[in-house]
Protein backbone atom coordinates (compact mmCIF):
# COMPACT_ATOMS: atom_id res chain seq x y z
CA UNK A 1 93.85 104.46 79.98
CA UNK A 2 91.54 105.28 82.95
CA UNK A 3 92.88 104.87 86.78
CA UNK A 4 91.47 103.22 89.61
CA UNK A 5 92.33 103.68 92.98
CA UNK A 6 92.59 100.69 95.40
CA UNK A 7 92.95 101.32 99.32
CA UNK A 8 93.92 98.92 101.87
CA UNK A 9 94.65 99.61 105.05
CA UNK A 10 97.69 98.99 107.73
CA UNK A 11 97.17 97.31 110.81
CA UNK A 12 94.78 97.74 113.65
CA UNK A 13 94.22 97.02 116.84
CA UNK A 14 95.51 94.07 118.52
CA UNK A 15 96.81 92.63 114.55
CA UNK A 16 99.91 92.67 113.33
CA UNK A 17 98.98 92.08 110.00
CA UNK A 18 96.82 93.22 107.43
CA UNK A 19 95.83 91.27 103.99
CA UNK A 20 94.30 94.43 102.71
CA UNK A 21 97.57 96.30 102.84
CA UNK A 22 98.91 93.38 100.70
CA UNK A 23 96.26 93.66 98.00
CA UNK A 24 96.82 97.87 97.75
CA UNK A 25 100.50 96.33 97.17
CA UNK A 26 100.29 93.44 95.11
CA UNK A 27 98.01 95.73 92.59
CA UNK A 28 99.84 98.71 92.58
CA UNK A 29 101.41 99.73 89.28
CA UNK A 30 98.85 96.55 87.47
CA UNK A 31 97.03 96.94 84.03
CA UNK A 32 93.47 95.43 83.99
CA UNK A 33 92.06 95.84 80.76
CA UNK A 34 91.57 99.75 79.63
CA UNK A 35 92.54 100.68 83.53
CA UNK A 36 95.87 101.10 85.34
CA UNK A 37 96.04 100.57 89.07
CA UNK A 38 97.07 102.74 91.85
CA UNK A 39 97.01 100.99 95.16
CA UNK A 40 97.14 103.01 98.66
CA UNK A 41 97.60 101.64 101.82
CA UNK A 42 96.19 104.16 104.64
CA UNK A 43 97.06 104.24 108.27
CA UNK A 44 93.93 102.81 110.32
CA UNK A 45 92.30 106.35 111.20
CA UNK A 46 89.00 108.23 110.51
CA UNK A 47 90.33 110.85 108.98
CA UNK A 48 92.47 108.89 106.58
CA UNK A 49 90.40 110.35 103.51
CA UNK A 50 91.04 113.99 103.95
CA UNK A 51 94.58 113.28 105.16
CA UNK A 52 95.41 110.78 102.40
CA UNK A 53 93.31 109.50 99.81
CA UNK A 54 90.97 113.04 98.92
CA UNK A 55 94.59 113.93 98.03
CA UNK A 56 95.29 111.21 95.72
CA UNK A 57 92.01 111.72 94.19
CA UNK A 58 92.40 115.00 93.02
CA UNK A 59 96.20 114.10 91.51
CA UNK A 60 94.83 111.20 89.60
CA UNK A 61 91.11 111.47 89.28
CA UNK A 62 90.52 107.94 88.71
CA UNK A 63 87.44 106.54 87.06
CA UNK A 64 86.45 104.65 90.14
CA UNK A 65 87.71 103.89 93.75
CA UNK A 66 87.99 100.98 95.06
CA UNK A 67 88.71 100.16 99.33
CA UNK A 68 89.09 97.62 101.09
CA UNK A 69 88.70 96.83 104.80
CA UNK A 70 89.60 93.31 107.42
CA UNK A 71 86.67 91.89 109.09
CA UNK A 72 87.41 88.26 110.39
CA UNK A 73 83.64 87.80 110.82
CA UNK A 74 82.63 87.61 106.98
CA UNK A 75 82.45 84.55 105.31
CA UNK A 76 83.64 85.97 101.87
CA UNK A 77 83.95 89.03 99.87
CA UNK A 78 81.33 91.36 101.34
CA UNK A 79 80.07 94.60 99.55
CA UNK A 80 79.32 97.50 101.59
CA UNK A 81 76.58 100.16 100.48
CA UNK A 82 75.86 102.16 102.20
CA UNK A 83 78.22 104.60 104.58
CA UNK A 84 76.91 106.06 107.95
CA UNK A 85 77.66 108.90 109.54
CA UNK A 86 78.79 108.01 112.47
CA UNK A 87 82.16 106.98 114.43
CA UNK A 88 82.12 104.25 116.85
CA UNK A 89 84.55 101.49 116.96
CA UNK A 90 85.62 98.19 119.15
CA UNK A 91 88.93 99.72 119.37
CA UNK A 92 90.99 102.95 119.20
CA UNK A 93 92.20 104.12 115.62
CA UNK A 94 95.76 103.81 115.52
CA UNK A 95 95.90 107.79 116.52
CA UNK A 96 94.23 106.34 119.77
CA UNK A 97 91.24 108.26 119.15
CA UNK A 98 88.13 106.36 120.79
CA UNK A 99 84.85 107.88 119.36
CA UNK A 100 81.61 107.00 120.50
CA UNK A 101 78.87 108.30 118.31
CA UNK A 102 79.90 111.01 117.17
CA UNK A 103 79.19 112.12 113.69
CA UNK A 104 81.72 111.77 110.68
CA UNK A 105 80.08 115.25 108.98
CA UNK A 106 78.35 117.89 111.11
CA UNK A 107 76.08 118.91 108.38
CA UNK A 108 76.20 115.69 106.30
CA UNK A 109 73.23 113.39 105.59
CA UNK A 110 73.07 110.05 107.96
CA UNK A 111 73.13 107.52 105.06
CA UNK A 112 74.89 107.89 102.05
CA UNK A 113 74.67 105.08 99.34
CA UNK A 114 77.99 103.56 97.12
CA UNK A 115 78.46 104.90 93.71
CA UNK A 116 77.79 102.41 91.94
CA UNK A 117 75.59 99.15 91.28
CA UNK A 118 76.41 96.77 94.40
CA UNK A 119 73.93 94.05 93.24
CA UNK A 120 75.80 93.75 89.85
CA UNK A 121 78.83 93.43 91.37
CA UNK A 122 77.66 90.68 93.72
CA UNK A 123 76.42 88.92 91.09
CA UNK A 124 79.49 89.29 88.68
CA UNK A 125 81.65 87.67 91.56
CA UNK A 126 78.76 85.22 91.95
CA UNK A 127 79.01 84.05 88.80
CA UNK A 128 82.36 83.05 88.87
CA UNK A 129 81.60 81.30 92.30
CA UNK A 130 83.18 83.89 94.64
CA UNK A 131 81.51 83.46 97.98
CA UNK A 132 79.95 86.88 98.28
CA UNK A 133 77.81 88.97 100.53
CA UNK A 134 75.59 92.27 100.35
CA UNK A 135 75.33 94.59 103.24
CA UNK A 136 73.97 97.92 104.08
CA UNK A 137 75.27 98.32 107.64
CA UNK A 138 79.41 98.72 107.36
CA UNK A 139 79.32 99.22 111.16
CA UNK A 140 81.14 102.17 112.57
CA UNK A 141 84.77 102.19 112.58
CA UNK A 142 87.39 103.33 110.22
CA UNK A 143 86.35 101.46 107.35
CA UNK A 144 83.46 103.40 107.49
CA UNK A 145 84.55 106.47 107.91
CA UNK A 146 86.48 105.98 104.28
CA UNK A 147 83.53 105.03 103.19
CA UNK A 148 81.14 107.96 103.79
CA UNK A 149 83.68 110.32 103.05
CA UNK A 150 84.27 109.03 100.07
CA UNK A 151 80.52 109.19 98.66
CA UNK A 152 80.33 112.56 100.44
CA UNK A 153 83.12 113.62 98.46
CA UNK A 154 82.32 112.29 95.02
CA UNK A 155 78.40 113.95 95.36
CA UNK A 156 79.90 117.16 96.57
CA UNK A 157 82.55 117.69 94.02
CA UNK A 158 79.97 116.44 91.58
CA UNK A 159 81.86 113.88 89.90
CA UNK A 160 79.01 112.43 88.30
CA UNK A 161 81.52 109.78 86.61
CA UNK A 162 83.20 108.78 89.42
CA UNK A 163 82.75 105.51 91.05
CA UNK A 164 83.17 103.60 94.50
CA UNK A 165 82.55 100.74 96.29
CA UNK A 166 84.24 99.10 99.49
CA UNK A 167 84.67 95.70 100.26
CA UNK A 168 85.55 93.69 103.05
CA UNK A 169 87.44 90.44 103.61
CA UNK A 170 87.95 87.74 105.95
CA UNK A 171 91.66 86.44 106.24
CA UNK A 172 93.56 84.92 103.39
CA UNK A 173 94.89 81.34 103.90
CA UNK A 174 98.54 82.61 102.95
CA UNK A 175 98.12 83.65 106.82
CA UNK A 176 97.59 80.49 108.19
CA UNK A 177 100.30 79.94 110.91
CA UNK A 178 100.85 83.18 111.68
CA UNK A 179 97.04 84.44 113.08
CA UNK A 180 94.90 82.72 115.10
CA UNK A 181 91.09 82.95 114.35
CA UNK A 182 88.28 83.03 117.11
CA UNK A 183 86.02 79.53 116.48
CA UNK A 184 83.46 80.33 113.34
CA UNK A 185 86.42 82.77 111.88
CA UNK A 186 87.62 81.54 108.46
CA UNK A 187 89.94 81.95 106.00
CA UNK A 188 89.50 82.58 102.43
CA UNK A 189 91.91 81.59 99.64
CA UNK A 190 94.03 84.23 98.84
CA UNK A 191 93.34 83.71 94.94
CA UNK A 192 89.62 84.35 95.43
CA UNK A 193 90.18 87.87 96.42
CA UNK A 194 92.71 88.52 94.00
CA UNK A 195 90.41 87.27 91.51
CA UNK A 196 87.51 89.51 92.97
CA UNK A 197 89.10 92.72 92.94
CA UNK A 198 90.07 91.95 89.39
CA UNK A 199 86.51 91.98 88.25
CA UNK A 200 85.19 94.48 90.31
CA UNK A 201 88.03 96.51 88.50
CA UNK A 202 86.51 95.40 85.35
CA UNK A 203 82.92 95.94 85.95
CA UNK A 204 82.50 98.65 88.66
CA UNK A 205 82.12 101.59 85.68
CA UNK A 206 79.78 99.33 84.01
């Protein structure tokens, strides 16, 4: 049976909460066809790759790696591609540091692409009527950060195999009462995302 990692994240910012961290939770310890689960949750910082999850690579050496990230400003489940290298956030990562252009890898390229097929993934959660999005541009802030590390890692360790893809969310509506959302914010249900990262678990080694 193969492993895949899932990665949410704790809080950040001005939040208290965090559905990713849920999800890392709630799959933790699953079985999805031929693949057994290991869900993370990292604290909200760039470096949470090398201090966390390169580390729980290279114990399990999962078949893929999926992360996920909170953006209240999508409108569904939205599939990042590409990682840049750069560090620039709205806010400070939660060990207050406040970058503001810097680069992620001194030496490192300034786009590095997913490993794996984004566009089939979009349109397996399509298909089963997921509201989904495609985007090349996964701003600058911790998510990321995980992001490009993680490609950077995977192409320098040659791990031809080895897949990854991050996602973000908007809310789920088991948070309704306890957030408040800025007008044109929504909420999502909470099954749809389950569902998602269910098939993206089943498809991403496709």
């Amino acid at each position: 049976m193969s492993k895949v990692i899932l990665t949410g994240f704790k809080p950040f910012g001005s939040y208290q909460f965090n559905p990713t961290e849920d999800l890392a939770q709630a799959f933790n310890g699953k079985k999805i066809g031929d693949h057994e689960i290991i869900g993370i949750v990292l604290e909200c910082t760039y470096d949470a790759f090398e201090k966390t999850l390169k580390g729980v690579i290279e114990t399990h050496y999962p078949a893929a790696i999926i992360s996920t990230g909170l953006s209240s400003s999508v409108k569904g489940v939205r599939i990042e591609t590409v990682g840049k290298n750069i560090m620039r956030g709205k806010y400070p990562d939660a060990e207050g540091r406040n970058p503001e252009g810097e680069k992620l890898s001194l030496d490192g390229r300034q786009f590095l692409e997913a490993q794996s097929d984004g566009v089939s993934l979009a349109n397996v959660l399509y298909t089963h009527e997921i509201p989904t999005e495609l985007s090349s541009d996964a701003d600058g802030f911790v998510c990321n950060a995980l992001l490009y590390r993680t490609i950077e890692y995977i192409l320098t360790q040659h791990r031809a195999s080895m897949r990854n893809t991050f996602i973000h969310i908007p809310w789920t509506d088991d948070y309704k009462g306890r957030v408040n959302l800025e007008e044109g914010k929504i909420m999502t249900p909470k099954a749809d995302v389950h569902r998602a990262i269910e098939l993206l678990i089943q498809h991403i080694c496709d």
